[in-house]
C-alpha atoms as a PDB file:
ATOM      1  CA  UNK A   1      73.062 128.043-107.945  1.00  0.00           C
ATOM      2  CA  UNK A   2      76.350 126.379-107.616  1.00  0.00           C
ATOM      3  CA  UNK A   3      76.298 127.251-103.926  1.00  0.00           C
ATOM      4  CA  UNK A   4      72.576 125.661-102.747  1.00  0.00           C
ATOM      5  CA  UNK A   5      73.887 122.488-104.451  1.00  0.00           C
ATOM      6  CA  UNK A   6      76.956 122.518-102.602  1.00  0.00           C
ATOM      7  CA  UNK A   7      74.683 123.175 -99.787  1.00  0.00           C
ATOM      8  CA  UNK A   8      72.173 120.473-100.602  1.00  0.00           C
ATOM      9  CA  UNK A   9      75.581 117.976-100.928  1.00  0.00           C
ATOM     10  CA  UNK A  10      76.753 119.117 -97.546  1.00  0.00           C
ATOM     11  CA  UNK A  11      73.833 118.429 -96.066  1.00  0.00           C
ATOM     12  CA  UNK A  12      73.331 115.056 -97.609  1.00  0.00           C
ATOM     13  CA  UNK A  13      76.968 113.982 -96.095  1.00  0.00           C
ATOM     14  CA  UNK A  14      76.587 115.324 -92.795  1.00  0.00           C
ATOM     15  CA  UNK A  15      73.017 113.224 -93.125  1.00  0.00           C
ATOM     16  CA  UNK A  16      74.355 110.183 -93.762  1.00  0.00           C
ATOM     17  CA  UNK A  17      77.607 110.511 -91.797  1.00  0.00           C
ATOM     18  CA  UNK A  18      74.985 111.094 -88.604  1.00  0.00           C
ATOM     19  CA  UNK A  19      72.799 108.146 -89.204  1.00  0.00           C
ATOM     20  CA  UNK A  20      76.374 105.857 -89.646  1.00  0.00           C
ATOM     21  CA  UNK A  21      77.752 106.897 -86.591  1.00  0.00           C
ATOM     22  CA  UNK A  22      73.895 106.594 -84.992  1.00  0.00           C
ATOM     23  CA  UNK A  23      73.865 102.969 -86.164  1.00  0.00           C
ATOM     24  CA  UNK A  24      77.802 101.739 -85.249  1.00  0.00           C
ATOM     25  CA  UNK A  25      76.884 103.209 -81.634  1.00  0.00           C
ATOM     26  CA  UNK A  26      74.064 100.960 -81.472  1.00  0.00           C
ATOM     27  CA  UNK A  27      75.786  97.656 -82.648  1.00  0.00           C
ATOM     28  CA  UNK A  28      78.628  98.480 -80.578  1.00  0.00           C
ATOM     29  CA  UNK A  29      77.139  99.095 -77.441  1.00  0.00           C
ATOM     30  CA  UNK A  30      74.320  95.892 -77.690  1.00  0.00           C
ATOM     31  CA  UNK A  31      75.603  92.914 -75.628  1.00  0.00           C
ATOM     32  CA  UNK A  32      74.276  89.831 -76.722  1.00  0.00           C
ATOM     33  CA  UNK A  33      70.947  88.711 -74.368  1.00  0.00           C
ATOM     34  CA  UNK A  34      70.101  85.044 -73.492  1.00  0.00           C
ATOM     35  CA  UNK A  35      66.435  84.168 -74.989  1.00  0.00           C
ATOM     36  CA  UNK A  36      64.244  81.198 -72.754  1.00  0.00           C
ATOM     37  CA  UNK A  37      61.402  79.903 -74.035  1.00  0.00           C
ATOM     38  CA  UNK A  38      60.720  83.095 -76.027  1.00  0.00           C
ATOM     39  CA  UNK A  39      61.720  85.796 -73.345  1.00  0.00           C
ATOM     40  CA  UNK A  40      64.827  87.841 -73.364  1.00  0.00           C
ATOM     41  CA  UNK A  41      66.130  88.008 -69.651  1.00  0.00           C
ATOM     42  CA  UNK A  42      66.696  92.025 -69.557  1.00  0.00           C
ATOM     43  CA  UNK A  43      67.696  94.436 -66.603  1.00  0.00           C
ATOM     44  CA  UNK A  44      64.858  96.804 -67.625  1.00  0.00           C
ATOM     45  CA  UNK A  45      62.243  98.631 -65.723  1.00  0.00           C
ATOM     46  CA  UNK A  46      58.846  96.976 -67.818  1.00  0.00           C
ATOM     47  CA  UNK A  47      58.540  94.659 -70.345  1.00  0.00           C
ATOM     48  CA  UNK A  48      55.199  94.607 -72.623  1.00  0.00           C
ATOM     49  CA  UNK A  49      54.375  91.814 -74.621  1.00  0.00           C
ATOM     50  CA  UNK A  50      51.449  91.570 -77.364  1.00  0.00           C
ATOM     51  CA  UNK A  51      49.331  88.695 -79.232  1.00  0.00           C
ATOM     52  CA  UNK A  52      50.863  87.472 -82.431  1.00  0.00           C
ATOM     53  CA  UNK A  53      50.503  88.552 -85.663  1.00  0.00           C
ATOM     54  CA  UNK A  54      47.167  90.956 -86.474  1.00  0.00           C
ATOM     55  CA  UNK A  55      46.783  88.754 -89.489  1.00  0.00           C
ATOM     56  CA  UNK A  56      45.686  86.156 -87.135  1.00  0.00           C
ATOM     57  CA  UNK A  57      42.868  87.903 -85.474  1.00  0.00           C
ATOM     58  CA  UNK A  58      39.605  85.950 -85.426  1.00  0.00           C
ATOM     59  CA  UNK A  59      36.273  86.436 -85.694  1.00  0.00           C
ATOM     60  CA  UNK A  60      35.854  87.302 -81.842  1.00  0.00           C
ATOM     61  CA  UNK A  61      39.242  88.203 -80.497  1.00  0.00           C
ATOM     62  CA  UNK A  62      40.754  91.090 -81.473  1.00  0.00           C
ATOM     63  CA  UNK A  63      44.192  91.016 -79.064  1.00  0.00           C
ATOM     64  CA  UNK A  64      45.643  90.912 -75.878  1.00  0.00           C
ATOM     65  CA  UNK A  65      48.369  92.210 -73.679  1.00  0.00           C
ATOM     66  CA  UNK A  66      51.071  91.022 -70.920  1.00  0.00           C
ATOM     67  CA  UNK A  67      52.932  93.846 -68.556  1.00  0.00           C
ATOM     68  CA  UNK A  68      55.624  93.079 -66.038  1.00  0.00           C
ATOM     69  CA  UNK A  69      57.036  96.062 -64.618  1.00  0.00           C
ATOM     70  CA  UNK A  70      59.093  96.472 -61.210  1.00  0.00           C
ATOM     71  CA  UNK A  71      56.892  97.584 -58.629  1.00  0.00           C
ATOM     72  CA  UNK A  72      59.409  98.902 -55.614  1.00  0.00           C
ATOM     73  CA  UNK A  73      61.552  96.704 -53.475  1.00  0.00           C
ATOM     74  CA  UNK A  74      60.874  93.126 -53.826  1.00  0.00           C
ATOM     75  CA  UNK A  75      57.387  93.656 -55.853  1.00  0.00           C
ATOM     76  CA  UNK A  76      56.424  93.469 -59.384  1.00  0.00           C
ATOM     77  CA  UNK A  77      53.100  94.175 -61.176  1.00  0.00           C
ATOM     78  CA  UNK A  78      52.016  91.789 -63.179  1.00  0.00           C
ATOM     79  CA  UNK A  79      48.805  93.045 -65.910  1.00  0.00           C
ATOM     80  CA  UNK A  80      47.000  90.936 -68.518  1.00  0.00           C
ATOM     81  CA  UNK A  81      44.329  92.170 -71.038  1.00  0.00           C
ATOM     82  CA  UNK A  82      41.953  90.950 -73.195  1.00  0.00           C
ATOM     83  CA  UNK A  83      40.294  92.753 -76.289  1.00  0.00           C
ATOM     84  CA  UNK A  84      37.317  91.502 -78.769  1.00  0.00           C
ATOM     85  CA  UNK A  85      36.226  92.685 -81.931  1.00  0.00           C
ATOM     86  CA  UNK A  86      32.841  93.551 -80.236  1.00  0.00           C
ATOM     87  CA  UNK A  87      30.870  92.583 -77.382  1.00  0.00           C
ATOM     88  CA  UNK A  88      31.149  88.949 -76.629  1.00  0.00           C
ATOM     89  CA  UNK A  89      29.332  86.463 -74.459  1.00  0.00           C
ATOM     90  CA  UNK A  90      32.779  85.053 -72.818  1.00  0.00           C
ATOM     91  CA  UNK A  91      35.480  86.754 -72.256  1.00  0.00           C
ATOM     92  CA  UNK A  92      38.625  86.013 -70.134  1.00  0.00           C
ATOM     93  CA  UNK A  93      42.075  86.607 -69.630  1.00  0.00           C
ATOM     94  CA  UNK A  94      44.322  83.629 -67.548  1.00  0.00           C
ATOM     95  CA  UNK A  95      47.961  85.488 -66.528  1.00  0.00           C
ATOM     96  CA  UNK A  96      50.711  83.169 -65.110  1.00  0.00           C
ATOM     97  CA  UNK A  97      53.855  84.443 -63.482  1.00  0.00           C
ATOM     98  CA  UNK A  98      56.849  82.714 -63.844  1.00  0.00           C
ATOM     99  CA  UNK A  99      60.646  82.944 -62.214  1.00  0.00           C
ATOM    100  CA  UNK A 100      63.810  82.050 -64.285  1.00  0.00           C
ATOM    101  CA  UNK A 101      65.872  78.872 -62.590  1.00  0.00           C
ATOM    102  CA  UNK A 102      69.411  79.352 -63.614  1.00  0.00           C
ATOM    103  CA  UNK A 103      70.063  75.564 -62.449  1.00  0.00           C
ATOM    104  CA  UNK A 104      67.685  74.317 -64.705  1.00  0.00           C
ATOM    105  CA  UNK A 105      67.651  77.046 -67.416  1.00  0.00           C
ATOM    106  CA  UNK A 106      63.989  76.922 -67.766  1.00  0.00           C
ATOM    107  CA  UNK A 107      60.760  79.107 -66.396  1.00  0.00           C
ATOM    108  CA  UNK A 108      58.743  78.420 -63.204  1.00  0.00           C
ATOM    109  CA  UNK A 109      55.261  79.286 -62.081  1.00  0.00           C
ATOM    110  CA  UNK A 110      54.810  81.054 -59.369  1.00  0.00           C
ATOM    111  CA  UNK A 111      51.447  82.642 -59.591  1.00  0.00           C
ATOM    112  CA  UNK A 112      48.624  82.619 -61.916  1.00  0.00           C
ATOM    113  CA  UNK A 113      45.068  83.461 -61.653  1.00  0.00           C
ATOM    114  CA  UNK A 114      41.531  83.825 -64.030  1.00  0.00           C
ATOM    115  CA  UNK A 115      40.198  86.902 -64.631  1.00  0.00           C
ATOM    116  CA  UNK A 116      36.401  86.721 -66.515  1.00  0.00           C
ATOM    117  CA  UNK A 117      33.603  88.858 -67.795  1.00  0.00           C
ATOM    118  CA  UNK A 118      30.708  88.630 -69.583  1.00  0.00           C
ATOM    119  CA  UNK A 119      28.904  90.353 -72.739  1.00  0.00           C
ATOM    120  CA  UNK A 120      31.921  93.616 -73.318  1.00  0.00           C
ATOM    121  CA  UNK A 121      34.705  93.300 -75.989  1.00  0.00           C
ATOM    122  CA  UNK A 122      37.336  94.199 -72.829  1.00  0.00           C
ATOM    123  CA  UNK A 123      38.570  93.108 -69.416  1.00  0.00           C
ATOM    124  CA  UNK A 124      41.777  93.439 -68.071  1.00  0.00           C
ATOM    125  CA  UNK A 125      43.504  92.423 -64.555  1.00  0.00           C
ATOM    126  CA  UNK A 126      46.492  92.984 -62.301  1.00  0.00           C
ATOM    127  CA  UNK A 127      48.193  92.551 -59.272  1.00  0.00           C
ATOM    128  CA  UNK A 128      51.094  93.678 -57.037  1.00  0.00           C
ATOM    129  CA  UNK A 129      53.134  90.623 -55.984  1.00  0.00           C
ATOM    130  CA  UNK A 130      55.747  89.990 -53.513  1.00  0.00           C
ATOM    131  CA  UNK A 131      58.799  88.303 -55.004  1.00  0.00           C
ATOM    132  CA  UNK A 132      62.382  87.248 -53.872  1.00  0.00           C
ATOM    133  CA  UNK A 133      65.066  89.479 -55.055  1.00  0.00           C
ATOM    134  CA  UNK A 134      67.953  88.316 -57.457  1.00  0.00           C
ATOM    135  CA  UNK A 135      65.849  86.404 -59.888  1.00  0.00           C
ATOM    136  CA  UNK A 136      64.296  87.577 -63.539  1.00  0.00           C
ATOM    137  CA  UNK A 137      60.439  87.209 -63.678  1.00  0.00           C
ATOM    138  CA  UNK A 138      58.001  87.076 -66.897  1.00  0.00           C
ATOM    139  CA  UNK A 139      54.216  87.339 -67.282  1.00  0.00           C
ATOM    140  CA  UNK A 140      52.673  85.473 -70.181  1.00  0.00           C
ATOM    141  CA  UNK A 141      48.284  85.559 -70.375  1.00  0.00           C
ATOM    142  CA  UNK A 142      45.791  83.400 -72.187  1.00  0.00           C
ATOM    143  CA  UNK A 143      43.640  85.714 -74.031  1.00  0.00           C
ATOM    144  CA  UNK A 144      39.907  84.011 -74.656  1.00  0.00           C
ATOM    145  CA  UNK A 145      37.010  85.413 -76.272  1.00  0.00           C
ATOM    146  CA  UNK A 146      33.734  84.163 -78.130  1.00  0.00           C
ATOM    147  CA  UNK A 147      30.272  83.278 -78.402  1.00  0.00           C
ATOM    148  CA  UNK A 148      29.976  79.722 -78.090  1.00  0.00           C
ATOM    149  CA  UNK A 149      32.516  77.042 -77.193  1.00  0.00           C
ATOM    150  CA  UNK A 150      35.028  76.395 -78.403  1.00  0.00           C
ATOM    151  CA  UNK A 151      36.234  79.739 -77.681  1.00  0.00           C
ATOM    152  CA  UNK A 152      39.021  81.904 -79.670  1.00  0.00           C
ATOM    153  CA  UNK A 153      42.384  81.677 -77.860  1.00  0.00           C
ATOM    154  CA  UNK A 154      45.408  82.939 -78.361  1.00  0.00           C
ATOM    155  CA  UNK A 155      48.773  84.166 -76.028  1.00  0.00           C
ATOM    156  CA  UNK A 156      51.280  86.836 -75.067  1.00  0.00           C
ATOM    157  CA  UNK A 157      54.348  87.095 -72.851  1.00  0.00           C
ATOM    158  CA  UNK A 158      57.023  89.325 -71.362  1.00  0.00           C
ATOM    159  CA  UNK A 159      60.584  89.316 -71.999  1.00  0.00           C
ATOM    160  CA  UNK A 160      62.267  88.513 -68.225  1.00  0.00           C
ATOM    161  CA  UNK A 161      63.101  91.308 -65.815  1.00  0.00           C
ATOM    162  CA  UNK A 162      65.670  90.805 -63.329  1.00  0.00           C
ATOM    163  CA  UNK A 163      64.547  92.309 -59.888  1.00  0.00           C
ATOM    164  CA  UNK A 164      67.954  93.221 -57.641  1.00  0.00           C
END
């Protein structure tokens, strides 16, 4: 008896001695990352950003979805989606793409475009761009959905990726 408790106590201290260490590695080794306008300019490969809150869901709109991920040399894809609750009459998704200027701290458009369907509770669009090299770019959508006007609307962007 006296040696599963010991065993069980063991246990328990290597436990929590491996989640400590697991947690000190992580604080130590995150550098701080400069937020614009709601995006975190990052070095990685993709960033995916979502809708707000579920809680906020309307009657028509269930979500929607923003991807940025490098795409080779000089490219990015940039994806938008759109998702009801059920099918809809209306249905769109509008996805800007924007480039970080360091001289004026803020985002820039560079592309957008209007993707639309009718009566389906999904659409979704995307596209291969060419950009310059050096700079961090976002994507951030309009998500729209409904039956009559005025529509349900609501948004979603990408944390900044830098493209070398």
């Amino acid at each position: 008896m006296k040696r599963r408790i010991l065993s069980i106590l063991g246990s328990a201290v290597l436990l929590c001695g491996i989640v400590a260490g697991s947690v000190t590695n992580v604080s130590a080794s995150g550098k701080e990352l400069k937020q614009v306008d709601g995006s975190y300019l990052t070095t990685e490969e993709k960033s995916i950003g979502y809708t707000s809150s579920p809680d906020l869901r309307g009657v028509h709109l269930m979500d929607g979805e923003s991807i940025i991920s490098k795409a080779g040399i000089s490219r990015i894809y940039a994806y938008g989606s759109t998702t009801a609750n059920h099918d809809v009459k209306y249905i769109a998704t509008i996805v800007y793409v924007d480039r970080y200027n360091e001289e004026t701290g803020r985002w820039g458009q560079i592309d957008a475009w209007v993707a639309e369907d009718e009566n389906t509770a999904y659409m979704s669009t995307a596209r291969s761009l060419k950009v310059d090299r050096g700079y961090y770019y976002r994507v951030h959508c309009n998500h729209i959905a409904g039956n009559e006007y005025p529509y349900e609307e609501d948004a979603s962007f990408t944390d900044g990726i830098l493209i070398p």
